[in-house]
N, C-alpha and C. Protein backbone atom coordinates (compact mmCIF):
# COMPACT_ATOMS: atom_id res chain seq x y z
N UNK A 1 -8.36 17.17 -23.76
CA UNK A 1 -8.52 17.74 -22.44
C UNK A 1 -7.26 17.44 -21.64
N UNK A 2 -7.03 18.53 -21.09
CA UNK A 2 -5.87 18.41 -20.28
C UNK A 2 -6.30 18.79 -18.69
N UNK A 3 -5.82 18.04 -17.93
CA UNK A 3 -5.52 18.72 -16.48
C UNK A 3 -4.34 18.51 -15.45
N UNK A 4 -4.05 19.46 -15.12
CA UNK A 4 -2.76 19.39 -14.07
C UNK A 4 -2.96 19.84 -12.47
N UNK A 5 -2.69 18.59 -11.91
CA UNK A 5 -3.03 18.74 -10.40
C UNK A 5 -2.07 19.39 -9.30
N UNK A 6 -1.86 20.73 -8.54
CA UNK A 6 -0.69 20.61 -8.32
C UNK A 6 -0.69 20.67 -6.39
N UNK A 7 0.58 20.48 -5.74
CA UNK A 7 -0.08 20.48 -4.28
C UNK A 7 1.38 20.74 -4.02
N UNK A 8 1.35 21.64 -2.82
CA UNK A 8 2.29 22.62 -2.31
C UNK A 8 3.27 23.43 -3.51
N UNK A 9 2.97 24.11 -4.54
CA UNK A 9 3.58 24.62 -5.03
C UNK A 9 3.73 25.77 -5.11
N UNK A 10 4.58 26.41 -6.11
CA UNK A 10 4.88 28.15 -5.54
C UNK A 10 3.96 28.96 -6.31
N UNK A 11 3.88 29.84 -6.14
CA UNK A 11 2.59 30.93 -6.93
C UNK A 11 3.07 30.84 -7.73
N UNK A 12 4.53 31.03 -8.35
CA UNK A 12 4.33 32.04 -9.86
C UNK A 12 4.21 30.99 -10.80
N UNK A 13 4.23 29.05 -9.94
CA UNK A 13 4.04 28.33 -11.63
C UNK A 13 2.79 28.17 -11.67
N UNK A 14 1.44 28.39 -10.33
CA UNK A 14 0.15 28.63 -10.94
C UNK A 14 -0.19 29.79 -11.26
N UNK A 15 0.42 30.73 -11.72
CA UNK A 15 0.39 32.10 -12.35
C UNK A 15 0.40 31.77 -13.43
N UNK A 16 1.65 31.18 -13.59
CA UNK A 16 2.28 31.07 -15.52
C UNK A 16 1.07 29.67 -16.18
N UNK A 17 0.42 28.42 -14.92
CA UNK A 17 -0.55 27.86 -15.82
C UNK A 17 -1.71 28.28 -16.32
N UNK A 18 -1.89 29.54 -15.59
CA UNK A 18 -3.05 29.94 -15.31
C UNK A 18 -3.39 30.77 -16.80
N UNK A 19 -2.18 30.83 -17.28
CA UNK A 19 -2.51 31.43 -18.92
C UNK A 19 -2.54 30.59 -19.67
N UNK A 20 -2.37 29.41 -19.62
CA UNK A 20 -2.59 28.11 -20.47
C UNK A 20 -4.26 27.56 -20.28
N UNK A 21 -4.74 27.67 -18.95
CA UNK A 21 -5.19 26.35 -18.42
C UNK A 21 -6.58 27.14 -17.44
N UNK A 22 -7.82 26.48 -17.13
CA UNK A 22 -8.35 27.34 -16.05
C UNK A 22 -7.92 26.69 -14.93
N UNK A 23 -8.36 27.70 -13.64
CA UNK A 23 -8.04 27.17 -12.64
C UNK A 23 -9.58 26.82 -11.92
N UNK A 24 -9.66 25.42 -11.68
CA UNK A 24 -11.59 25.40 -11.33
C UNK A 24 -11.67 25.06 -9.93
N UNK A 25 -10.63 24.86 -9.62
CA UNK A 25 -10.29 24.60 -8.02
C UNK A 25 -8.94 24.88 -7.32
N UNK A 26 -8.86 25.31 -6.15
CA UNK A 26 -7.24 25.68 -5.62
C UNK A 26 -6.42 24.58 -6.19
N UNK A 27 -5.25 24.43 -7.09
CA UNK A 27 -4.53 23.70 -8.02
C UNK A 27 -4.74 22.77 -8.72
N UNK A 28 -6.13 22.76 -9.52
CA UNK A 28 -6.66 22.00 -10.26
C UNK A 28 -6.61 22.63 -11.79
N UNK A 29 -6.15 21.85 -12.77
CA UNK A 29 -6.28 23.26 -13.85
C UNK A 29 -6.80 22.40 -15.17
N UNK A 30 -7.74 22.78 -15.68
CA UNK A 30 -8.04 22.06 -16.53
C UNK A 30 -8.14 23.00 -17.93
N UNK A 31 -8.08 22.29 -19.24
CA UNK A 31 -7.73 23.22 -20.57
C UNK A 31 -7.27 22.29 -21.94
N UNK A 32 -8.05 22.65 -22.43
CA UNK A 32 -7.53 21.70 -24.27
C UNK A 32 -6.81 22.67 -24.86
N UNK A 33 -5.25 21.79 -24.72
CA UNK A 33 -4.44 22.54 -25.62
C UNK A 33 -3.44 21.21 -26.50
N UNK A 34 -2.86 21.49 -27.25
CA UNK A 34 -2.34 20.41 -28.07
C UNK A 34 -1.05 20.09 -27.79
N UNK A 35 -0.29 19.20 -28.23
CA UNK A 35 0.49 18.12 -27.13
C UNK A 35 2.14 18.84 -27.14
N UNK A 36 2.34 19.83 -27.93
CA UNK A 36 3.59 20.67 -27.89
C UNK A 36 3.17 21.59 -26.70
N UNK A 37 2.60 22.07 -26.40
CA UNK A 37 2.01 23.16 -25.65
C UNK A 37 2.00 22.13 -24.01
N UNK A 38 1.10 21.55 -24.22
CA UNK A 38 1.47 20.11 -23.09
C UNK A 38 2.37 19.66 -22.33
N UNK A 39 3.35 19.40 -23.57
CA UNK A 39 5.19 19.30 -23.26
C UNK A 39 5.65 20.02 -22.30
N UNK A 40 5.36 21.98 -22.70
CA UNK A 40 5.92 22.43 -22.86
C UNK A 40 5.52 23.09 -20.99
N UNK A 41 4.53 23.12 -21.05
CA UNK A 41 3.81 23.16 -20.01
C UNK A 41 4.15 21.96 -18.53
N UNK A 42 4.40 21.01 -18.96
CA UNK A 42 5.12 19.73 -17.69
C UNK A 42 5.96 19.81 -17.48
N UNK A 43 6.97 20.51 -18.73
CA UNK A 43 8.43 20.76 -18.64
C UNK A 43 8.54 21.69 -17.51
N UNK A 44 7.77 22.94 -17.56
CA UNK A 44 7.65 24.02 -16.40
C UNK A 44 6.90 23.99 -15.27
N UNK A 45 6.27 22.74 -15.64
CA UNK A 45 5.71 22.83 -13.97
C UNK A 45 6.70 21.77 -13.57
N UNK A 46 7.64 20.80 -14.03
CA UNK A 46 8.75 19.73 -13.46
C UNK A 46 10.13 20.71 -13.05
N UNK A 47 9.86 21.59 -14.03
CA UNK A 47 11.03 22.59 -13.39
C UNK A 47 10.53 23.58 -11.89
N UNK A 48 10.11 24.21 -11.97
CA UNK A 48 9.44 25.26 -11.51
C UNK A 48 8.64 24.83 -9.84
N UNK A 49 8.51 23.43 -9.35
CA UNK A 49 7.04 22.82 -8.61
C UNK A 49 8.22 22.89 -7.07
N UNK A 50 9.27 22.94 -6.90
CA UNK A 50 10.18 22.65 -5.56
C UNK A 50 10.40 21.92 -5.02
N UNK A 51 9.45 22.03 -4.31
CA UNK A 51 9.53 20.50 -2.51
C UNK A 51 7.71 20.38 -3.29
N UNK A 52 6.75 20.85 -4.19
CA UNK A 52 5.74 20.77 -4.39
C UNK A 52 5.48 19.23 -5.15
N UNK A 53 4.35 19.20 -5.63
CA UNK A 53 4.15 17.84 -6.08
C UNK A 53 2.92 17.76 -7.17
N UNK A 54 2.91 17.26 -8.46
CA UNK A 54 2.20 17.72 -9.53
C UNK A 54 1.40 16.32 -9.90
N UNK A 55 0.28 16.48 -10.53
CA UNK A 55 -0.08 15.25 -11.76
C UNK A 55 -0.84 15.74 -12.55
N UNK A 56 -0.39 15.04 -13.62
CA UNK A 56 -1.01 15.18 -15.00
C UNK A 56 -1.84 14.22 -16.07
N UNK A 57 -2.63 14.80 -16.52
CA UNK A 57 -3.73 13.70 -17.04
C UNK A 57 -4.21 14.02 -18.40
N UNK A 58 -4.02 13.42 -19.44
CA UNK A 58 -3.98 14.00 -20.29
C UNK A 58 -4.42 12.75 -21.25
N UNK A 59 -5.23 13.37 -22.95
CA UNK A 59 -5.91 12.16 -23.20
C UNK A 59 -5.08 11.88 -24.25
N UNK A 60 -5.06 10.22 -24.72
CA UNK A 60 -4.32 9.66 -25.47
C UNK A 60 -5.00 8.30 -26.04
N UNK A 61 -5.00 8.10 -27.98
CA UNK A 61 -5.07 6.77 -28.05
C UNK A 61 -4.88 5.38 -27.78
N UNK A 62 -5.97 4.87 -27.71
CA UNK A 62 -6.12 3.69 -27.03
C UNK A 62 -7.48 3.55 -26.04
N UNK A 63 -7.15 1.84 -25.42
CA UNK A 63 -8.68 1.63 -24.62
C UNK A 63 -9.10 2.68 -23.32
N UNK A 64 -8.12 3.21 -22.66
CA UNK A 64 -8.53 4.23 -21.63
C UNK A 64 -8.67 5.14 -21.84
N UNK A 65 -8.07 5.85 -23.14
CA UNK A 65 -7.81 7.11 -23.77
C UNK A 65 -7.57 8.31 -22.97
N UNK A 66 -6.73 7.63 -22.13
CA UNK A 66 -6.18 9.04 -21.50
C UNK A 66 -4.98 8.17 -20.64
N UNK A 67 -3.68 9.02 -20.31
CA UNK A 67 -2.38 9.00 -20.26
C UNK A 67 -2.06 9.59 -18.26
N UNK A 68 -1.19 9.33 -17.75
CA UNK A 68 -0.94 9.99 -16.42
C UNK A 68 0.81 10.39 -16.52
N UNK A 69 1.13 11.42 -15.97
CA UNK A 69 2.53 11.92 -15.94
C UNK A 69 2.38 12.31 -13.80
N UNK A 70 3.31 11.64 -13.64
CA UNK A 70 3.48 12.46 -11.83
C UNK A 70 4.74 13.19 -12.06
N UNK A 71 4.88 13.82 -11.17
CA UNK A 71 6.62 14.82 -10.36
C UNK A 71 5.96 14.61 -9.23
N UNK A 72 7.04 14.12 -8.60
CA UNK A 72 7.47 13.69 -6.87
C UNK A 72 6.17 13.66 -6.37
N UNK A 73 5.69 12.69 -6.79
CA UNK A 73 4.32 12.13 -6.40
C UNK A 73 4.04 10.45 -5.70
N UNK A 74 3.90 10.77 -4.48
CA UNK A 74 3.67 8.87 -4.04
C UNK A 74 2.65 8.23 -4.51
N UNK A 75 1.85 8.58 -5.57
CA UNK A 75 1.45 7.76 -6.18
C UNK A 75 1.68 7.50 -7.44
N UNK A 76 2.17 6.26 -8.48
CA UNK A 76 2.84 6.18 -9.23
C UNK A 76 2.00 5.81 -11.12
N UNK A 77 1.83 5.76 -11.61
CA UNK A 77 1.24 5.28 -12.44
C UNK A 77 1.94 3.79 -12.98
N UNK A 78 1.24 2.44 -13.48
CA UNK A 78 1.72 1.54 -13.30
C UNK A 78 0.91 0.71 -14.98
N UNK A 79 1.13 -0.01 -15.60
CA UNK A 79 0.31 -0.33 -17.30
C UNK A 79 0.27 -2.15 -16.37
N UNK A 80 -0.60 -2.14 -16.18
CA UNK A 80 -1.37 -3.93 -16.27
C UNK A 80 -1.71 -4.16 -17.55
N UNK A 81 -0.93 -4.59 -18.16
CA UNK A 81 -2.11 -5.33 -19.38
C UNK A 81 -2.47 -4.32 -20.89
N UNK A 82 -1.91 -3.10 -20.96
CA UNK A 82 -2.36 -1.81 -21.68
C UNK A 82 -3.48 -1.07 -20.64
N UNK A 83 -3.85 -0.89 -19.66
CA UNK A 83 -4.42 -0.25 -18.93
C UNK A 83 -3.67 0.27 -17.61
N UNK A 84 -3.65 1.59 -17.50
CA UNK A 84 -2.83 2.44 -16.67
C UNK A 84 -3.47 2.64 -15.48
N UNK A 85 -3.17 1.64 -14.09
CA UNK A 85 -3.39 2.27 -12.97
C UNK A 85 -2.85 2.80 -12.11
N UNK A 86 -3.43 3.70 -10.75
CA UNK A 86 -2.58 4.41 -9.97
C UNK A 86 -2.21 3.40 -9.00
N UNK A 87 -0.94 3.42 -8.46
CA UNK A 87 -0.81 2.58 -7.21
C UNK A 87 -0.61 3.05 -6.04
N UNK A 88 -1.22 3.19 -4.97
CA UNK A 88 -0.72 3.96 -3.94
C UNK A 88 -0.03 2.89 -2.70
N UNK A 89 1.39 4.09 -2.59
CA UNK A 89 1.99 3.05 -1.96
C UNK A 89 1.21 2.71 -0.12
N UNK A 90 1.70 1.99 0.03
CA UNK A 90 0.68 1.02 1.69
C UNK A 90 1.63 1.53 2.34
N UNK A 91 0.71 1.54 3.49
CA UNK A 91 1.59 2.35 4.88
C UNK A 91 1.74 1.06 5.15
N UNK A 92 3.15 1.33 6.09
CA UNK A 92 4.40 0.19 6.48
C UNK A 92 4.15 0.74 8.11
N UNK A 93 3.75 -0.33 9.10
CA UNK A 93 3.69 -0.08 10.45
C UNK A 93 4.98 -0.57 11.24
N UNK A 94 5.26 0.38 11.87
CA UNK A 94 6.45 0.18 12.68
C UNK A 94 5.96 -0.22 13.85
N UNK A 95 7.23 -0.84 14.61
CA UNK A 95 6.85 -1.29 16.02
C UNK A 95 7.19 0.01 16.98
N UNK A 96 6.30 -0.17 17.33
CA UNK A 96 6.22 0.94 18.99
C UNK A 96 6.18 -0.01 20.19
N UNK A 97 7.66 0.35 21.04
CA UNK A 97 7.79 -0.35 22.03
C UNK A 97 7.09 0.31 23.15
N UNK A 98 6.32 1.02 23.02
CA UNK A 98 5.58 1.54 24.46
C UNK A 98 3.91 1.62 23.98
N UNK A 99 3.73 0.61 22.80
CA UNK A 99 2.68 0.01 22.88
C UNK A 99 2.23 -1.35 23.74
N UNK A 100 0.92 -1.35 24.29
CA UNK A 100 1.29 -2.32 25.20
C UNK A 100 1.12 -3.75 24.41
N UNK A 101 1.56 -4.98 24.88
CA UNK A 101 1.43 -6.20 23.83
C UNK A 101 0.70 -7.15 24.76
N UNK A 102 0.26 -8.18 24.38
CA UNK A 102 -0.67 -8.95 25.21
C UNK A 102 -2.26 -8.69 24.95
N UNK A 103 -3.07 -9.62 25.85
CA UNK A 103 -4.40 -9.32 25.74
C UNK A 103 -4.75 -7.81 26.67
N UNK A 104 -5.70 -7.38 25.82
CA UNK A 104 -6.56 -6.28 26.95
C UNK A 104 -7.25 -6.66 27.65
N UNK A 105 -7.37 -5.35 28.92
CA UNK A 105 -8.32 -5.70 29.75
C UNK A 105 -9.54 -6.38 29.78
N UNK A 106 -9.88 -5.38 28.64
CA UNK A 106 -11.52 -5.87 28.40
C UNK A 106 -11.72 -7.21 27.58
N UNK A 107 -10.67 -7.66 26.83
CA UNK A 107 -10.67 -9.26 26.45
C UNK A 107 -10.59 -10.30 27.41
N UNK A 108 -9.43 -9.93 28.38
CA UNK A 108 -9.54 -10.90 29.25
C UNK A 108 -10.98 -11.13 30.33
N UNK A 109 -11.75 -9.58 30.47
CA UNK A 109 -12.71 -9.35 31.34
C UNK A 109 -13.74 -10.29 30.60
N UNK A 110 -13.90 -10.14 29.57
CA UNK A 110 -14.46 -11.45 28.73
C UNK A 110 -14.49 -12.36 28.74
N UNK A 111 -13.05 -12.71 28.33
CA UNK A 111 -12.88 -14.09 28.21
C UNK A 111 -13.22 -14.92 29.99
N UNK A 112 -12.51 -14.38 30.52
CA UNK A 112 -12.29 -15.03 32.18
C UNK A 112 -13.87 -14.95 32.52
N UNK A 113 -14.73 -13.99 32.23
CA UNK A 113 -16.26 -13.93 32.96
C UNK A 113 -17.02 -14.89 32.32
N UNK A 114 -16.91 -15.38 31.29
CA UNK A 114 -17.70 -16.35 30.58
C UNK A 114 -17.28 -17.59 30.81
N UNK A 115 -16.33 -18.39 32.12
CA UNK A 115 -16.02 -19.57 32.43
C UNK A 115 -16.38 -19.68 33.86
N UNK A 116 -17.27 -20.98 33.41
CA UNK A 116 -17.94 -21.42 34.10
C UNK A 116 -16.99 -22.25 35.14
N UNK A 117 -17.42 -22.27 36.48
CA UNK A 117 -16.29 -22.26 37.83
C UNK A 117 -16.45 -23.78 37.88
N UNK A 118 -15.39 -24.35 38.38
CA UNK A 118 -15.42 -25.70 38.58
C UNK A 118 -16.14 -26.67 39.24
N UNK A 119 -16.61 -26.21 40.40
CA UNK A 119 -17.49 -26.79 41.05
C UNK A 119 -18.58 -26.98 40.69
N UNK A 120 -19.49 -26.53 39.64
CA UNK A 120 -20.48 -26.57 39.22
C UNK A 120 -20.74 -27.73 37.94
N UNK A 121 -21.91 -28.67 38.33
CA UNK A 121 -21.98 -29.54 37.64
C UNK A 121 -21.81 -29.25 35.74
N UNK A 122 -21.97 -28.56 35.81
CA UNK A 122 -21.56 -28.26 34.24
C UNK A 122 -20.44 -28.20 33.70
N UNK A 123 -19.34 -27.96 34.25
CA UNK A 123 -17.76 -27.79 34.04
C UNK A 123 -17.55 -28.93 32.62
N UNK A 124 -17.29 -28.27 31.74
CA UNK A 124 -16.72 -29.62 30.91
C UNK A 124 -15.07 -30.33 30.73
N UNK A 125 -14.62 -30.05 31.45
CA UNK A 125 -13.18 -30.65 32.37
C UNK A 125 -13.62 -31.54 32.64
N UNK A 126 -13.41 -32.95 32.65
CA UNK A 126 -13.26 -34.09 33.71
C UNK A 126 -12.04 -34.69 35.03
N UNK A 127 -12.26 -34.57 35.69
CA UNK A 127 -10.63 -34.74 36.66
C UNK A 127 -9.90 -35.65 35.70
N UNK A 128 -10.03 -36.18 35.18
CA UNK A 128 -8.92 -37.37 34.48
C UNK A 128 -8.58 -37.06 33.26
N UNK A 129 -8.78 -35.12 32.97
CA UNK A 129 -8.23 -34.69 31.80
C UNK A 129 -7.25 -33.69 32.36
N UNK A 130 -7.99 -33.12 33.50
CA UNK A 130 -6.55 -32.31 33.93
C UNK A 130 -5.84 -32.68 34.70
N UNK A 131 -5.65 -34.01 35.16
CA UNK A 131 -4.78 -34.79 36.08
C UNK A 131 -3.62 -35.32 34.60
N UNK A 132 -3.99 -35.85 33.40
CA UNK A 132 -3.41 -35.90 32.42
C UNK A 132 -2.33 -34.85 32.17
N UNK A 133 -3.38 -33.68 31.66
CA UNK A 133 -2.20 -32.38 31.31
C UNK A 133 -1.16 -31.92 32.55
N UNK A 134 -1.24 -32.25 33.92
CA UNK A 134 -0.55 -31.68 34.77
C UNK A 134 0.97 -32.15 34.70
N UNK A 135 1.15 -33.35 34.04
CA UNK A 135 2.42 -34.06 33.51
C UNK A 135 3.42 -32.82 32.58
N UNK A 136 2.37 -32.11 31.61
CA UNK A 136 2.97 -31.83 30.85
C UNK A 136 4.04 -30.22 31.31
C-alpha cells in the first residue's frame, strides 16, 4: 500500500498521480503499486510539487512495516531505536514589546483583596517583624 499526501500543489502532478493512485480525498492518494513504480512516482512528485509540500508512506520490512519519505515538509521523519517517528518542529515564541509585562489587573485585584488590613486583630505581621525588615 502506498499513499502520497500532497498540500499546495499544482494540478497537473495530481493529474499525472491520479493514473497511478486513487484520489480518496482532496490530495490524499492511496494505491498498491510496486517499489519501481513508487520511485518513479516521488521522483515526479519531488520534481513537479513547487512552493507545494508532499508525504509519503509506504510499506516496508521490519517492526513498523511501513517507511515515510517528506519534500519540503516541517515535519521530518526521525528512527529511535529502528522505529520511525514524525517530529514536529515546536513553535519558538518571540518577544513582543507591546505586550504588556508585569502582573494583571485581575491578579493583582486578587491578590491585594484577599489581605487582610492591619488593624484588625488577625493580621499575621507582628510590629517587631516589620520594624526588622524596614532596615533592609
Amino acid at each position: 500500500m502506498t499513499v502520497i499526501i500532497l498540500t499546495a500543489c499544482p494540478e497537473g502532478l495530481r493529474g499525472h498521480l491520479t493514473q497511478w493512485l486513487l484520489e480518496i480525498s482532496a490530495g490524499v492518494y492511496v494505491g498498491q503499486v510496486n517499489s519501481r513504480i513508487r520511485h518513479r512516482l516521488w521522483a515526479k512528485v519531488v520534481e513537479m510539487a513547487g512552493p507545494g509540500r508532499a508525504l509519503l508512506v509506504y510499506q516496508q520490512p521490519g517492526e513498523q512495516r511501513l517507511t515515510f519519505a517528506v519534500h519540503d515538509h516541517h515535519w521530518e521523519p526521525v528512527d529511535f531505536d529502528g522505529i520511525t517517528l514524525m517530529r514536529r518542529p515546536t513553535e519558538r515564541r518571540s518577544y513582543n514589546p507591546a505586550a504588556p509585562s508585569g502582573w494583571s489587573k485581575a491578579s493583582k485585584r486578587r491578590r491585594f483583596g484577599r489581605r487582610v488590613p492591619e488593624s484588625s486583630e488577625g493580621s499575621s505581621t507582628s510590629p517587631t517583624q516589620s520594624e526588622g525588615n524596614r532596615g533592609s
